[in-house]
Protein backbone atom coordinates (compact mmCIF):
# COMPACT_ATOMS: atom_id res chain seq x y z
CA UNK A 1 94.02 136.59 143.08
CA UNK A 2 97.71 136.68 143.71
CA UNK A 3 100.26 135.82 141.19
CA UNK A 4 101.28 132.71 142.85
CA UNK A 5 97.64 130.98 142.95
CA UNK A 6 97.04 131.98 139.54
CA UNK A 7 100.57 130.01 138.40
CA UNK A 8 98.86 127.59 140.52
CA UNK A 9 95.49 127.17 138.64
CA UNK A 10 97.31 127.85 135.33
CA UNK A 11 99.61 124.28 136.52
CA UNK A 12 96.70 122.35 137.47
CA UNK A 13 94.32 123.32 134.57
CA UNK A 14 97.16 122.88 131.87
CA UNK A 15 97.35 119.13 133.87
CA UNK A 16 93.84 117.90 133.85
CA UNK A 17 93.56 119.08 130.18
CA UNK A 18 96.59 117.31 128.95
CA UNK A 19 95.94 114.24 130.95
CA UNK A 20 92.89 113.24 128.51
CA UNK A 21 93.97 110.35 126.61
CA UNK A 22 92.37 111.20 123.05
CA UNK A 23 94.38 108.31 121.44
CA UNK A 24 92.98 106.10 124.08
CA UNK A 25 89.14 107.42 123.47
CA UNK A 26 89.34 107.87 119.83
CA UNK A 27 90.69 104.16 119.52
CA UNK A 28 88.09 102.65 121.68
CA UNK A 29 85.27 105.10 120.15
CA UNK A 30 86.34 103.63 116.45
CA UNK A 31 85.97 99.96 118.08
CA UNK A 32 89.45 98.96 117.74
CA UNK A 33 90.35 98.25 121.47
CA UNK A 34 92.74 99.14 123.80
CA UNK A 35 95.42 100.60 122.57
CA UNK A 36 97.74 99.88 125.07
CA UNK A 37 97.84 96.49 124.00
CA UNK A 38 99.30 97.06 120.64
CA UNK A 39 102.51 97.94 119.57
CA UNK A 40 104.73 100.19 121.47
CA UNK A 41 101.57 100.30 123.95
CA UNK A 42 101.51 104.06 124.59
CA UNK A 43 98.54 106.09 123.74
CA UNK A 44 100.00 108.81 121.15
CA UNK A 45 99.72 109.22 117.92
CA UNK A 46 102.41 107.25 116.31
CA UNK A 47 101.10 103.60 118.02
CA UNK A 48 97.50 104.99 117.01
CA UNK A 49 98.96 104.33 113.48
CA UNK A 50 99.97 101.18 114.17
CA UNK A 51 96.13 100.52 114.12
CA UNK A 52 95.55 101.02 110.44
CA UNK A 53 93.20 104.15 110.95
CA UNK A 54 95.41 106.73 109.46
CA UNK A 55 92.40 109.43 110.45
CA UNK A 56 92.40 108.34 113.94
CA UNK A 57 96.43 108.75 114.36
CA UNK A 58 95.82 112.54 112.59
CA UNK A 59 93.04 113.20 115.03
CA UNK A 60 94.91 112.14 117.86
CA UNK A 61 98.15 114.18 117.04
CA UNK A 62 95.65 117.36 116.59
CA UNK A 63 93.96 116.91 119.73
CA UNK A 64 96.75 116.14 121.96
CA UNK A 65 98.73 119.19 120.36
CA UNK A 66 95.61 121.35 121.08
CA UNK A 67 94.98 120.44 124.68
CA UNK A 68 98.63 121.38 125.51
CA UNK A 69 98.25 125.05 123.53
CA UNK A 70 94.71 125.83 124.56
CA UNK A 71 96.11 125.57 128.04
CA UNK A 72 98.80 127.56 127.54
CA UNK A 73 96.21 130.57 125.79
CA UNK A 74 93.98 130.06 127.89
CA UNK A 75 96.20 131.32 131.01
CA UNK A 76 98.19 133.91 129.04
CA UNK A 77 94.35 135.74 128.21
CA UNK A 78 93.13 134.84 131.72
CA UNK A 79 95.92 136.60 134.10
CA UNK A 80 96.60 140.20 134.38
CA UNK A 81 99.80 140.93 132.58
CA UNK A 82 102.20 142.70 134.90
CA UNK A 83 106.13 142.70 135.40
CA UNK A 84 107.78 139.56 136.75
CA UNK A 85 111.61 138.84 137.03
CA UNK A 86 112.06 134.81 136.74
CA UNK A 87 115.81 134.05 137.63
CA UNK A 88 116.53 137.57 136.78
CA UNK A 89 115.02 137.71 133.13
CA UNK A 90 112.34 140.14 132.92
CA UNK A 91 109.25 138.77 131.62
CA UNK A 92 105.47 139.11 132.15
CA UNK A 93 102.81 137.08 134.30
CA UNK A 94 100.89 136.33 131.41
CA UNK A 95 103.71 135.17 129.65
CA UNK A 96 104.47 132.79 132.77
CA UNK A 97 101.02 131.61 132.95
CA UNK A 98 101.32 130.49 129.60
CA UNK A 99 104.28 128.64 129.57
CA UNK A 100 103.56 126.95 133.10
CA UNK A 101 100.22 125.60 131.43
CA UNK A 102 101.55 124.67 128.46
CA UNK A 103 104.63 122.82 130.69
CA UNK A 104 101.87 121.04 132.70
CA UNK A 105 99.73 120.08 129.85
CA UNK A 106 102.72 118.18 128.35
CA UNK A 107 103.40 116.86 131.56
CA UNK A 108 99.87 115.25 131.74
CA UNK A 109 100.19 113.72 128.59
CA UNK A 110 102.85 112.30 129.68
CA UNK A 111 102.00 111.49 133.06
CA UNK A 112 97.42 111.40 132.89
CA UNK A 113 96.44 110.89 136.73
CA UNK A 114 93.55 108.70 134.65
CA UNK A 115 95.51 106.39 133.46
CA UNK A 116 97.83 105.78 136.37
CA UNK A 117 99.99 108.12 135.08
CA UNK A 118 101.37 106.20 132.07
CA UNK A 119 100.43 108.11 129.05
CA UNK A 120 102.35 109.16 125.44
CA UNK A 121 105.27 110.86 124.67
CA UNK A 122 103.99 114.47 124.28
CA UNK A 123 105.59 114.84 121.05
CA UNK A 124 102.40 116.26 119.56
CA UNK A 125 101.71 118.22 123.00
CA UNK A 126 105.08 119.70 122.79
CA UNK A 127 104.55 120.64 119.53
CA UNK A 128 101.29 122.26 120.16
CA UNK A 129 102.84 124.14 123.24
CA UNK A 130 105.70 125.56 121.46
CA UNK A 131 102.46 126.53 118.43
CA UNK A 132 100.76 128.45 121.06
CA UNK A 133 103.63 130.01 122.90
CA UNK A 134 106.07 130.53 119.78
CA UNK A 135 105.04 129.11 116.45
CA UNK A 136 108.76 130.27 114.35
CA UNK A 137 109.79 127.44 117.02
CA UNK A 138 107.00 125.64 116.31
CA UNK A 139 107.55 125.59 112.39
CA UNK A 140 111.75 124.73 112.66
CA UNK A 141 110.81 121.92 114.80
CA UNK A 142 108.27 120.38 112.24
CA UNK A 143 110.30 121.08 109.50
CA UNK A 144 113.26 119.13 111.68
CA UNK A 145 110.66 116.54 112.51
CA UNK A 146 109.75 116.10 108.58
CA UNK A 147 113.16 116.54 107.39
CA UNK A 148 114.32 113.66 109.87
CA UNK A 149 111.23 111.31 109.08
CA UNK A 150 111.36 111.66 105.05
CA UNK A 151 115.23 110.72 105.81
CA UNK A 152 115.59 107.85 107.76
CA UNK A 153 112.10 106.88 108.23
CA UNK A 154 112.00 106.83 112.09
CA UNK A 155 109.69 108.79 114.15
CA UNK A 156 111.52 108.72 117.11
CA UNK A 157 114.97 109.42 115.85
CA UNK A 158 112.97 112.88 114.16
CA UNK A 159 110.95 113.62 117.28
CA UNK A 160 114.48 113.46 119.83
CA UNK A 161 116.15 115.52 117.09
CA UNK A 162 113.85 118.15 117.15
CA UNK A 163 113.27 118.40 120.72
CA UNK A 164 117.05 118.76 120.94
CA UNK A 165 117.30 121.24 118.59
CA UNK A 166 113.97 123.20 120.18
CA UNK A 167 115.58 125.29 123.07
CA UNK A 168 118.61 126.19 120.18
CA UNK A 169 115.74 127.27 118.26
CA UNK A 170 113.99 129.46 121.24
CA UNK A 171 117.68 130.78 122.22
CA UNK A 172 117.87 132.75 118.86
CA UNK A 173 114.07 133.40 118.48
CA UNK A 174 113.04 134.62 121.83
CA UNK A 175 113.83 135.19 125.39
CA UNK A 176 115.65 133.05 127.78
CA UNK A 177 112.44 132.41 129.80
CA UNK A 178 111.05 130.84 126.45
CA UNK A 179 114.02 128.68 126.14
CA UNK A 180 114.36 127.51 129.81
CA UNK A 181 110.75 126.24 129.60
CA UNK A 182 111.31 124.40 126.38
CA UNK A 183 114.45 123.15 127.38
CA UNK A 184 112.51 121.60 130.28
CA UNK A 185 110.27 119.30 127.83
CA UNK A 186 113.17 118.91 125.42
CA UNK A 187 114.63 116.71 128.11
CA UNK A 188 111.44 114.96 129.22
CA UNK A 189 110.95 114.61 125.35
CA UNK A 190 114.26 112.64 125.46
CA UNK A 191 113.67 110.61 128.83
CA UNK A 192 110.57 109.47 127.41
CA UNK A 193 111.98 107.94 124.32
CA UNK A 194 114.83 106.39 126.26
CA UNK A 195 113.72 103.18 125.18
CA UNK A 196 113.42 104.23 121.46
CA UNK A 197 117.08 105.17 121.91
CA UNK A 198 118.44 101.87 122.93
CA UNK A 199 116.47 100.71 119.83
CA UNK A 200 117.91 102.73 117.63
CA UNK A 201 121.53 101.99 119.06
CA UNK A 202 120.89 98.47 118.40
CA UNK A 203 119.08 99.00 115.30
CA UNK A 204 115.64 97.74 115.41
CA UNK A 205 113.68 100.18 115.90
CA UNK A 206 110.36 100.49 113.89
CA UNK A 207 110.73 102.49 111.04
CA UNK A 208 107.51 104.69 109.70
CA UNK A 209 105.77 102.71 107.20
CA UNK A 210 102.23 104.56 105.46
CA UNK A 211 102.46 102.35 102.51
CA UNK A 212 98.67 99.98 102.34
CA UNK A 213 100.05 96.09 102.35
CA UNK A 214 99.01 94.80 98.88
CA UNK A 215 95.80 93.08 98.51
CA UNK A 216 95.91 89.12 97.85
């Protein structure tokens, strides 16, 4: 196979596997509807807590991080390591594999060719790509993202600081090929929570809440 198909299958497999809509499944499997038509009315994690079912939201955010990094392993094992120059950085095939996967499984997430291509916000697939591809990234971004969210209580406001911070992260802990690719979903991160930003500029946007309501 020649290197170009294989960054071919290692696209369109990291696609179909992101596109599944776990939030979507898990919420329908538990009984609770469609979860499009609550809150914000996307199908990630965060409006899977809107629900109630604290389980479900935790299941969703490990499943849609997973599908994003098992794509990306799966093509780094799967093609032949051998030299490649990408825009003159030396890297490996492999190592492209993996982070074209990865890049596509955020992208159908975001974009699931099931669901008309309205999905999440592939914060959680993000996360699990940058896990699976380089988890010292990986680990400053949570910590950013928990750091943010214990602070000011808003999810978005910790996911778009994290994914801004990401590629700053991947310029000091690994190679520039790392960093273009993660600079890539840093913006879609951000383009995808354009709407949270004019929320938080006006400020209402939801803020995280875990606490039960009190019983009567």
């Amino acid at each position: 196979m020649s290197i170009s198909l294989a960054f071919v299958f290692a696209a369109l497999g990291g696609y179909l596997l992101g596109s599944v809509p776990f939030g979507l499944v898990l919420t329908r499997m538990a009984g609770l509807g469609d979860i499009r038509k609550i809150g914000s009315g996307n199908i990630g994690a965060t409006n899977v807590l809107r629900t109630g079912r604290k389980d479900l939201a935790l299941l969703t955010i490990l499943l849609d991080a997973f599908k994003a990094g098992i794509a990306a392993y799966l093509a780094y094992i799967l093609v032949s390591p051998q030299p490649y120059v990408f825009f003159g950085w030396y890297t490996q095939t492999n190592v492209m594999a993996e982070l074209i996967a990865g890049t596509f499984g955020v992208l159908g997430h975001n974009f699931p060719v099931w669901l008309k291509f309205k999905g999440g916000k592939g914060v959680s697939s993000a996360f699990g790509f940058f896990l699976f591809t380089c988890w010292p990234v990986a680990v400053l971004a949570l910590l950013t993202w928990l750091v943010m969210a214990f602070t000011f209580k808003y999810s978005s406001l910790s996911a778009i600081t994290a994914a801004v911070l990401v590629p700053v992260y991947a310029f000091f802990l690994t190679s520039p090929v790392y960093a273009l690719f993660y600079t890539a979903i840093a913006l879609l991160v951000l383009y995808r929570h354009k709407s949270n930003i004019v929320r938080l500029l006006k400020g209402v946007e939801s803020k995280i809440n875990l606490k039960k309501k009190a019983e009567k």
